[in-house]
Protein backbone atom coordinates (compact mmCIF):
# COMPACT_ATOMS: atom_id res chain seq x y z
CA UNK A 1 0.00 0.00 0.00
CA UNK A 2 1.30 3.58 -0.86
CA UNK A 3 1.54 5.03 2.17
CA UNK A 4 1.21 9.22 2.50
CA UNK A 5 4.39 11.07 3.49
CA UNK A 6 3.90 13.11 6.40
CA UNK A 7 6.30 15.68 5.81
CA UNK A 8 3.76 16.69 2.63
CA UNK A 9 -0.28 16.60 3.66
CA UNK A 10 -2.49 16.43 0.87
CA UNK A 11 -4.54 20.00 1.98
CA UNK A 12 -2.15 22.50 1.43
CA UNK A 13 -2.27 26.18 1.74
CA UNK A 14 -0.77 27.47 -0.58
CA UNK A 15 1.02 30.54 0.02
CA UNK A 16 1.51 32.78 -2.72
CA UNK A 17 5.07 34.59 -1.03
CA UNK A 18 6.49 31.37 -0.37
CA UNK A 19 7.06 29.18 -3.32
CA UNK A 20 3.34 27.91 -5.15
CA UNK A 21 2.21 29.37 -7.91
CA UNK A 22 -1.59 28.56 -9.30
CA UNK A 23 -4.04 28.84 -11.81
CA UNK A 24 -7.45 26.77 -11.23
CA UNK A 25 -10.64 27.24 -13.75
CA UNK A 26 -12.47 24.57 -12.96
CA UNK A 27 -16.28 24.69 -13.76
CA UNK A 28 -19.18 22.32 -13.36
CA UNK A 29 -21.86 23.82 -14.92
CA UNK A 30 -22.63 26.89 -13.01
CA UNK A 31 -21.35 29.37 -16.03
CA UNK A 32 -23.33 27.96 -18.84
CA UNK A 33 -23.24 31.14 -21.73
CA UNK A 34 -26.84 32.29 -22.12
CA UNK A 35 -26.46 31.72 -26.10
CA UNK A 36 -28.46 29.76 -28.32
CA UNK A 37 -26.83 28.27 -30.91
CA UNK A 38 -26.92 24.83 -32.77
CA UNK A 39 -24.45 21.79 -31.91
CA UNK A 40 -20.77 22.61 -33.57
CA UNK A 41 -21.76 26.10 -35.21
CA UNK A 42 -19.55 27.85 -32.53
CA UNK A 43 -17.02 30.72 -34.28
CA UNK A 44 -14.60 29.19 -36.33
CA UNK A 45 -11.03 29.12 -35.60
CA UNK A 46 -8.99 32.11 -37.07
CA UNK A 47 -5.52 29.52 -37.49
CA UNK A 48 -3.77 32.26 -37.64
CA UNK A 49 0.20 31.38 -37.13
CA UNK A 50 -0.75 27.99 -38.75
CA UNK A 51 0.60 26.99 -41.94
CA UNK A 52 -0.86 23.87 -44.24
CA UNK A 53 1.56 21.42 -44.44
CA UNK A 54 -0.37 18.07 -45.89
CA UNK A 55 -2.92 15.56 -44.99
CA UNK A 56 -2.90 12.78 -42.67
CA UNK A 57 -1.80 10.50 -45.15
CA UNK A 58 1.13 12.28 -46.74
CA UNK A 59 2.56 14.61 -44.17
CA UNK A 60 5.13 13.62 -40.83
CA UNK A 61 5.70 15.16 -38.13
CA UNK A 62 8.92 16.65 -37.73
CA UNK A 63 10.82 16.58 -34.16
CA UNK A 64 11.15 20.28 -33.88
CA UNK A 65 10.55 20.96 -30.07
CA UNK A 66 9.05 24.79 -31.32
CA UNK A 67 6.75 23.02 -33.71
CA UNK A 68 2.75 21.72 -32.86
CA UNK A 69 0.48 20.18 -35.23
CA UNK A 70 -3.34 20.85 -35.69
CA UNK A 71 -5.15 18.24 -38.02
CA UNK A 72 -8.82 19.19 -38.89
CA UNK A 73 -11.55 16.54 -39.70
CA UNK A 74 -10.84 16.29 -43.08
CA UNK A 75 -7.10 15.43 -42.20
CA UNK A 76 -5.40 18.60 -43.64
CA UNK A 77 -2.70 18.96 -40.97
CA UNK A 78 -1.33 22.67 -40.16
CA UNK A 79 1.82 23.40 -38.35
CA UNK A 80 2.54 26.37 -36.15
CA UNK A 81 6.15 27.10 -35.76
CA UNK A 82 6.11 30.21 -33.07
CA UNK A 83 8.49 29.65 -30.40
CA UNK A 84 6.97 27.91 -27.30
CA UNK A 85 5.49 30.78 -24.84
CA UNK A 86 7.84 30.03 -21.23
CA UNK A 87 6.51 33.34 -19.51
CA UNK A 88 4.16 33.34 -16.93
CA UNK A 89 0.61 34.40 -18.28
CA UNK A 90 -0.83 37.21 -17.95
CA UNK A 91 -3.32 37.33 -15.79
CA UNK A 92 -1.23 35.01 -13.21
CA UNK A 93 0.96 38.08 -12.90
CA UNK A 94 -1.71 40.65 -12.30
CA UNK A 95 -3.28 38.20 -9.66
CA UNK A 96 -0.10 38.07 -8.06
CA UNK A 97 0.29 41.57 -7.87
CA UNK A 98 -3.09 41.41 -6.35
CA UNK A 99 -2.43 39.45 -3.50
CA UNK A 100 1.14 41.18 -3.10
CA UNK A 101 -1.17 44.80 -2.56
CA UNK A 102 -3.12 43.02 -0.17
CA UNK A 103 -0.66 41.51 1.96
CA UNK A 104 -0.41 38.07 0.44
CA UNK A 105 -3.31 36.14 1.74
CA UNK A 106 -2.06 32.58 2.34
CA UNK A 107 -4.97 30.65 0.68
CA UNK A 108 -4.19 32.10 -2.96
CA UNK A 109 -6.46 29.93 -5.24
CA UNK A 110 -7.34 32.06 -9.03
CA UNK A 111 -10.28 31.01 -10.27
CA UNK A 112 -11.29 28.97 -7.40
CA UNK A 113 -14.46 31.00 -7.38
CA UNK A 114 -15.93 29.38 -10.32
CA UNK A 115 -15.50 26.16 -9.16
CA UNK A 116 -17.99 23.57 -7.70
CA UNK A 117 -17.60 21.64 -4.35
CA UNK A 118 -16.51 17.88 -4.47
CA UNK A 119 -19.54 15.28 -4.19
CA UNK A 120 -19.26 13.90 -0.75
CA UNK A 121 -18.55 10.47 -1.58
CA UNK A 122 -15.48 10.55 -3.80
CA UNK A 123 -12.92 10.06 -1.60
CA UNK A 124 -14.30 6.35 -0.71
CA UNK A 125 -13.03 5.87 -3.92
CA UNK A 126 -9.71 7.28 -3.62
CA UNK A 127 -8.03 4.52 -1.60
CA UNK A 128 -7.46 1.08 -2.52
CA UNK A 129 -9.13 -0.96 0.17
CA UNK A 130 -7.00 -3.93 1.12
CA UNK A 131 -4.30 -3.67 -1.17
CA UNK A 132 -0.81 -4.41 0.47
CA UNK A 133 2.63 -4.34 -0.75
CA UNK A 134 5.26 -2.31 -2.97
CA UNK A 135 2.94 -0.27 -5.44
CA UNK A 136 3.44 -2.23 -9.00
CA UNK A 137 4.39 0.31 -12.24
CA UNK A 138 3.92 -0.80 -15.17
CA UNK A 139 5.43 -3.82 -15.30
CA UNK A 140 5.08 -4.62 -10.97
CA UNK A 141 3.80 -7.75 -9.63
CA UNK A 142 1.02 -5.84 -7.67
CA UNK A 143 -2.09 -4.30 -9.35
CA UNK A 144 -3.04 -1.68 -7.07
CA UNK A 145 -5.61 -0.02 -9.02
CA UNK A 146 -9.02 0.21 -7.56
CA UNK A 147 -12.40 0.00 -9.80
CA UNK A 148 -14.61 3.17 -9.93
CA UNK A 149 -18.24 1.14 -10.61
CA UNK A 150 -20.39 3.90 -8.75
CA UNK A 151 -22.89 5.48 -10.59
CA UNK A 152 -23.17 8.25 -8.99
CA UNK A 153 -19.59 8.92 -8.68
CA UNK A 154 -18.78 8.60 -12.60
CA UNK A 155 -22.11 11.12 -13.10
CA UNK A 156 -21.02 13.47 -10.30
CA UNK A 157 -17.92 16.26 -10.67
CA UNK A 158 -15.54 16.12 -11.21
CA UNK A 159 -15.31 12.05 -12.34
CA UNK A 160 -17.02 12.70 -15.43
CA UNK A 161 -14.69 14.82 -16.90
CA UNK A 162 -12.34 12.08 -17.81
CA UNK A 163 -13.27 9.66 -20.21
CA UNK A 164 -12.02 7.19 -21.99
CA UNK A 165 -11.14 8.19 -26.11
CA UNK A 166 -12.00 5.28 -28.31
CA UNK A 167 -11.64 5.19 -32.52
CA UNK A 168 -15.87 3.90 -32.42
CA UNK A 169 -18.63 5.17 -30.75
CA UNK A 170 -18.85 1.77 -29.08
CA UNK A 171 -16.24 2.93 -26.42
CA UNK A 172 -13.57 0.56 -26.53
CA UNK A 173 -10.55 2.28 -25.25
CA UNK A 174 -7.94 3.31 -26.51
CA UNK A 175 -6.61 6.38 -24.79
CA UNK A 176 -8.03 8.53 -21.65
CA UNK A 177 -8.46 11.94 -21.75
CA UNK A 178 -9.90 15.20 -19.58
CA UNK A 179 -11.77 18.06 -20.04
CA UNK A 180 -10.47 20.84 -19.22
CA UNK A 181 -13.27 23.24 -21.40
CA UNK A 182 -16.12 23.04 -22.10
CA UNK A 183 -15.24 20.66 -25.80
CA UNK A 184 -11.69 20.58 -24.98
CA UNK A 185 -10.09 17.34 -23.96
CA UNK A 186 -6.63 17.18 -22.76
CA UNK A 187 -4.24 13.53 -23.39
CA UNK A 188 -1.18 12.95 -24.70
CA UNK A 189 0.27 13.61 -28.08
CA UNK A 190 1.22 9.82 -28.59
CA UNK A 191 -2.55 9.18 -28.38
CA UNK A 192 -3.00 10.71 -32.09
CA UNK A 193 0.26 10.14 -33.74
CA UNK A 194 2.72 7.45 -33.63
CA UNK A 195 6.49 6.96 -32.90
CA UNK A 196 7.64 8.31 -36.58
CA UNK A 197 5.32 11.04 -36.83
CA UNK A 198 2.90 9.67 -38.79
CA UNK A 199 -1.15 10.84 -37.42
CA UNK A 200 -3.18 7.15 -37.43
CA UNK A 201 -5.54 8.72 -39.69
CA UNK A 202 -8.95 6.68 -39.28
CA UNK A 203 -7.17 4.74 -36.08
CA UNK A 204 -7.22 7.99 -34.49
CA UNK A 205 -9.27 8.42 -31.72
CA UNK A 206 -12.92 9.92 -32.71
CA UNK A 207 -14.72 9.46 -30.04
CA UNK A 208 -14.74 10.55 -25.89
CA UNK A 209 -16.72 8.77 -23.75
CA UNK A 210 -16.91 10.66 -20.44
CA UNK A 211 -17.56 8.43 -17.37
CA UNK A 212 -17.92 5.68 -19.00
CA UNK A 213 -18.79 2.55 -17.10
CA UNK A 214 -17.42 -0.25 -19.31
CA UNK A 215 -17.86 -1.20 -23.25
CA UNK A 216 -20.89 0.17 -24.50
CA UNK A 217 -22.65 2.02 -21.02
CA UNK A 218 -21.93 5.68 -20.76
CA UNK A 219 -23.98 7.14 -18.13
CA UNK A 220 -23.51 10.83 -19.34
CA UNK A 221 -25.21 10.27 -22.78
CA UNK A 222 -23.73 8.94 -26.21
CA UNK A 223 -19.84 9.41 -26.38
CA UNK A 224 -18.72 13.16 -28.08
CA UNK A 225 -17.60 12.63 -31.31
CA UNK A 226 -14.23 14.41 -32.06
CA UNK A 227 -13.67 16.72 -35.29
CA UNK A 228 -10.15 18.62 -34.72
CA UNK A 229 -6.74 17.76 -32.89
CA UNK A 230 -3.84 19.63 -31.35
CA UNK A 231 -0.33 18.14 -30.79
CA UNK A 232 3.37 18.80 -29.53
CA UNK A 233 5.37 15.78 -30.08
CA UNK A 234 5.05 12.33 -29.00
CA UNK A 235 8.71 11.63 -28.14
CA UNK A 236 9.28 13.71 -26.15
CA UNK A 237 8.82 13.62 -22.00
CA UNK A 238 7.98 16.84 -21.34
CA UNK A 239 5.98 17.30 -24.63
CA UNK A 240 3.73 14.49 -24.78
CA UNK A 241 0.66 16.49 -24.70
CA UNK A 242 -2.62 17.05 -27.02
CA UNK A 243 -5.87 18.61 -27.06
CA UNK A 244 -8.43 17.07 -28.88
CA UNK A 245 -11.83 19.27 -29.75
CA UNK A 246 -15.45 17.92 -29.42
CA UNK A 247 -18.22 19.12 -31.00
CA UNK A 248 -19.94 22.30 -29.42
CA UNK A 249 -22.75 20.60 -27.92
CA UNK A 250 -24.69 21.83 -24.42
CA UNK A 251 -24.80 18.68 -22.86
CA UNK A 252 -20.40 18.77 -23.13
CA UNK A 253 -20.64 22.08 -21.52
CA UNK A 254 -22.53 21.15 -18.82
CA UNK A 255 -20.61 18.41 -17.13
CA UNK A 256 -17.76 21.12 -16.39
CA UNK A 257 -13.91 20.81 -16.59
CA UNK A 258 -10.78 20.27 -14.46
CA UNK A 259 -8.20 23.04 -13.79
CA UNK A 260 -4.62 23.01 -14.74
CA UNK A 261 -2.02 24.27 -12.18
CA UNK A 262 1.74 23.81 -11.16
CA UNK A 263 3.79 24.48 -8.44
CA UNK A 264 7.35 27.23 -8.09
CA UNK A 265 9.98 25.61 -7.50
CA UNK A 266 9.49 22.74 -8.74
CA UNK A 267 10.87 20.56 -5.11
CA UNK A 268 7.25 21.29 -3.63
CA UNK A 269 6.06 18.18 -5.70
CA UNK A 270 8.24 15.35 -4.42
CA UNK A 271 5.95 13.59 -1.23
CA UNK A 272 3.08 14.96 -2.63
CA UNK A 273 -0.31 12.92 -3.04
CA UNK A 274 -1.67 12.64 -6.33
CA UNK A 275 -4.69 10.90 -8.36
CA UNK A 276 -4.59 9.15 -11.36
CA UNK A 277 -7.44 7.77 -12.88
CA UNK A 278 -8.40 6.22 -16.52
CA UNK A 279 -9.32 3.54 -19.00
CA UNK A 280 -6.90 0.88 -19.83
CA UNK A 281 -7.24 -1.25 -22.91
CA UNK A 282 -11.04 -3.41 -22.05
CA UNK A 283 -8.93 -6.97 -22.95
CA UNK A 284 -6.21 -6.04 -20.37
CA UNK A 285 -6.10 -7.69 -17.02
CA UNK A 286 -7.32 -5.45 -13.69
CA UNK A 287 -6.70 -6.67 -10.35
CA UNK A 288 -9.74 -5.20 -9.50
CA UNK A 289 -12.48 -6.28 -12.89
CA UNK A 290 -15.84 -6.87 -11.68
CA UNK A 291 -15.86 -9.24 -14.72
CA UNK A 292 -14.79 -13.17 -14.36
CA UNK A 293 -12.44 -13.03 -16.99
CA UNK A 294 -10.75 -10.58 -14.87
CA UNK A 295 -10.40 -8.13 -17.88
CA UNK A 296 -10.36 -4.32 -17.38
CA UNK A 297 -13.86 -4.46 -19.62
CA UNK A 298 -13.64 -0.46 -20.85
CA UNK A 299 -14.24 0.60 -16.53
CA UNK A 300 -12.92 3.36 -15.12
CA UNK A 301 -9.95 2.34 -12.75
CA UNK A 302 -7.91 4.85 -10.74
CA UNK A 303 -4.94 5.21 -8.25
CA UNK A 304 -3.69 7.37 -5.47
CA UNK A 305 0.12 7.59 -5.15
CA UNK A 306 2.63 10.09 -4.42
CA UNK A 307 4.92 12.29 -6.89
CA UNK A 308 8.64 11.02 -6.48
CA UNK A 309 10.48 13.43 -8.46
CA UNK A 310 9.45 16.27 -10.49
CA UNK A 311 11.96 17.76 -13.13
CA UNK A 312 11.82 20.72 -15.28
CA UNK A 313 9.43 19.66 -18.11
CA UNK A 314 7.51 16.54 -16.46
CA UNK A 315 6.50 14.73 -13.10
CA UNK A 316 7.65 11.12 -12.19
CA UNK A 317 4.97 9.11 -9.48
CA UNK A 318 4.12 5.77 -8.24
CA UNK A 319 0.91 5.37 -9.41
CA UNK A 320 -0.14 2.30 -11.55
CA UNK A 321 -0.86 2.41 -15.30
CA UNK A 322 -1.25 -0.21 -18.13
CA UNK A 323 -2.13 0.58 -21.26
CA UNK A 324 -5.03 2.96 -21.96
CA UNK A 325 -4.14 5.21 -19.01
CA UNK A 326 -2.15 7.23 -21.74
CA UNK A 327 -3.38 11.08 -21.52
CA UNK A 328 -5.33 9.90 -18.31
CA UNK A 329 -4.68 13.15 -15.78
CA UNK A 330 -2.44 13.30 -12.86
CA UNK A 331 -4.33 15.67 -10.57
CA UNK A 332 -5.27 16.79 -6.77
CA UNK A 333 -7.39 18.46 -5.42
CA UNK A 334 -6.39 22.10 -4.27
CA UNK A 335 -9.22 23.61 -1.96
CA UNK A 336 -12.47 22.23 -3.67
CA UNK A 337 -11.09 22.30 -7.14
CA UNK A 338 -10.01 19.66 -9.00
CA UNK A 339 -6.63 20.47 -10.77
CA UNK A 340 -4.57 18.85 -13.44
CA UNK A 341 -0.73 18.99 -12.29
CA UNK A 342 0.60 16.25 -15.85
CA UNK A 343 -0.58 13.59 -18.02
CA UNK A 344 0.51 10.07 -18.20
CA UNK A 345 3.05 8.99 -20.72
CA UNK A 346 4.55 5.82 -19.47
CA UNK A 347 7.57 3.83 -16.97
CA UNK A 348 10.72 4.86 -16.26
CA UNK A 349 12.45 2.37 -18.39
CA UNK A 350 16.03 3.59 -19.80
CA UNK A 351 14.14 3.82 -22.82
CA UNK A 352 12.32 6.85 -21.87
CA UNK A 353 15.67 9.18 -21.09
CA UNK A 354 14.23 10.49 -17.64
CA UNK A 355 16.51 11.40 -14.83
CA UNK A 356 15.24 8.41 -12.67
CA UNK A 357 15.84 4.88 -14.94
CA UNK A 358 14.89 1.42 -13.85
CA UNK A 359 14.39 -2.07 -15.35
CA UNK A 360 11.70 -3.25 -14.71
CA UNK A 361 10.09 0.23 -14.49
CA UNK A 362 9.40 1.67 -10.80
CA UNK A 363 7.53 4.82 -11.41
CA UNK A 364 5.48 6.49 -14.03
CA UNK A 365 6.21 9.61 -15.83
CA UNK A 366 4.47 12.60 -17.76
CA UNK A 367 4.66 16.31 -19.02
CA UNK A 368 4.08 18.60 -16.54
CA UNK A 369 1.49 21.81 -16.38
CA UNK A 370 4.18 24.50 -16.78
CA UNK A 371 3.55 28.22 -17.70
CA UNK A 372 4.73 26.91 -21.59
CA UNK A 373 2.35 23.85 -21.30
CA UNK A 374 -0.47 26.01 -19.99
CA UNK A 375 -0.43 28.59 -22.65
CA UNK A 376 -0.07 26.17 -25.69
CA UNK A 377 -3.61 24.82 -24.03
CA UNK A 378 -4.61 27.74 -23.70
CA UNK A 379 -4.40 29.11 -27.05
CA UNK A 380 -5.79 26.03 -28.92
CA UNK A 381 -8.78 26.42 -26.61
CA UNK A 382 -9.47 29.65 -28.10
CA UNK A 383 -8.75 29.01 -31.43
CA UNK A 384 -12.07 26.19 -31.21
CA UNK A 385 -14.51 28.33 -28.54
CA UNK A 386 -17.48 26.88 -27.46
CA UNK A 387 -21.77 29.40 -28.00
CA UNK A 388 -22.32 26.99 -24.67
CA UNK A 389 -19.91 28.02 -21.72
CA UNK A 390 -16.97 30.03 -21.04
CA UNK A 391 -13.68 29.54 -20.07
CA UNK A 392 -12.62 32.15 -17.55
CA UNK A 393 -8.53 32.93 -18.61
CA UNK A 394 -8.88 30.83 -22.25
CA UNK A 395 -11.31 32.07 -24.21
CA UNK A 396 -10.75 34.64 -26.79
């Protein structure tokens, strides 16, 4: 069993003079926009800083760290070339100037305001009940994952904002991903391109199913079908991210998003507790599969664990992961706000270059929410707004 360290609680305060910086929009559904408008006839994207470049079936992506890809639903791919965007946003900096002005009130939490409360029940799903043992990564001998079957909980924020992202409407998995907009679903770049930079085309993921509750049952209505895709680059640690768009529809909208924050410096990770849950491949085997075959079966299964190193681009933890958990979020909860800190790549095996090696693999590893990583996410969310809801620092 993971076991907390007690030199890092899980509730924080997070004091702005000190060391933490944050930025939290999370939103259930309290900030619905009081348009009308019909399902994906939101304002198009301007693309402006995007070139054309190919289609899906004749174009590569290149390795350039300062390049990211867009690929629209016909499969025209753009590429933007600007140089990644390090500095601190905008409105993080006049926040903090706030707080300086007024003395620097310890509980600094932007955006917080928006956000719902947690439904009451979710932490009984948050542990692992009975599970003993070194935590297993990857490749362990220990499955410590826990099942999330509950209804309620995979209906209720902020649960059903990850789902799993499936190439059918059927919902096999494929990839996990969150929403952190109201049609904007974060996972990782290797999710819609592969190793030698060619996009899977038709094997891309079209489909997000949030909350589902194995093959086929999806609680929150029909799975969103998906019609535009942003990526940095797959082979790369700290760049393993995408944003995939959904349709503009109301009933997206209305289930809310996650937040995306970081911490400053970067030491204030390492003992700290951390979530992880998503949808590994359905013919996998889970330790804890309400099936008899004992296969994962397209559920939800999550993880609590703690972060053992952070570094500057991405986050190494302990949590467990098979297949399918790619794109799934890391995240904690920071007052009552849900907030995405990275997003699951993969182990630690010397394959994967990180600063911490094993083999077999002992931890996971992801890019981390960074001022760069932030404002790439940022800016694709307001290239693809949504008539339905707002997002409070991204929209344009």
């Amino acid at each position: 069993m993971k076991t907390p360290n007690p030199r890092f609680p899980t509730q924080k305060r997070f004091v702005i003079s000190a060391f933490t910086v944050l930025v939290i929009s999370a939103l259930s559904h309290s900030a619905l926009a009081q348009q009308s408008s019909e399902p994906g006839r939101a304002q198009q994207p301007a693309r402006q800083g995007w070139t054309e470049v190919g289609h899906v079936t004749s174009h590569r992506v290149g390795s350039a760290e300062g390049s990211a890809f867009m690929v629209l639903e016909d499969g025209t791919v753009l590429e933007s070339k600007r140089p990644a965007d390090e500095s601190v946003p905008e409105v993080i900096l006049k926040a903090i100037e706030r707080m300086s002005k007024n003395g620097g009130d310890s509980s600094f939490s932007f955006g917080a305001s928006e956000g719902p409360t947690f439904d009451p029940d979710l932490s009984n799903e948050l542990t692992a009940p009975g599970s003993t043992g070194p935590s297993s990564v990857v490749l362990g001998n220990q499955d410590d994952r826990f099942l999330v079957s509950s209804k309620a909980l995979l209906t209720g924020y902020p649960l059903r904002t990850i789902g799993s992202l499936s190439r059918n409407s059927d919902g096999a998995t494929g990839c996990t991903g969150t929403l952190v907009g109201p049609r904007h679903v974060l996972t990782a770049a290797h999710c819609l391109y592969n190793d030698e930079g060619w996009f899977y085309g038709e094997e891309t993921p079209a489909y997000f199913s949030p909350g589902q509750m194995g093959n086929g049952e999806t609680p929150n209505g029909a799975p969103r079908r998906a019609i535009q895709y942003f990526a940095r680059l797959w082979n790369n640690k700290s760049w393993d991210y995408g944003l995939v768009i959904l349709e503009d529809e109301k009933r997206t909208a209305k289930l809310g998003w996650m937040g995306m924050g970081w911490y400053s410096p970067i030491h204030h990770y390492e003992g700290t507790d951390v979530n992880n849950h998503g949808y590994p491949l359905a013919g996998q085997s889970c330790s804890a599969s309400p099936l008899p075959s004992g296969q994962c079966g397209g559920f939800m299964y999550g993880d609590r664990c703690e972060i053992a190193h952070a570094a500057s681009g991405y986050l190494m933890y302990d949590c467990d992961t098979t297949g399918g958990h790619s794109g799934s979020p890391i995240w904690q909860k920071w007052g009552t706000a849900p907030v995405v800190l990275g997003v699951h790549k993969r182990g630690n095996e010397p394959s994967s270059n990180a600063e911490i090696v094993s083999t077999p693999a002992t931890l996971n590893l992801g890019p981390r929410m960074r001022p760069v990583m932030w404002n790439d996410i940022c800016d694709w969310m307001k290239e693809w707004p949504s008539a339905f809801a707002s997002h409070s620092l991204c929209s344009p």
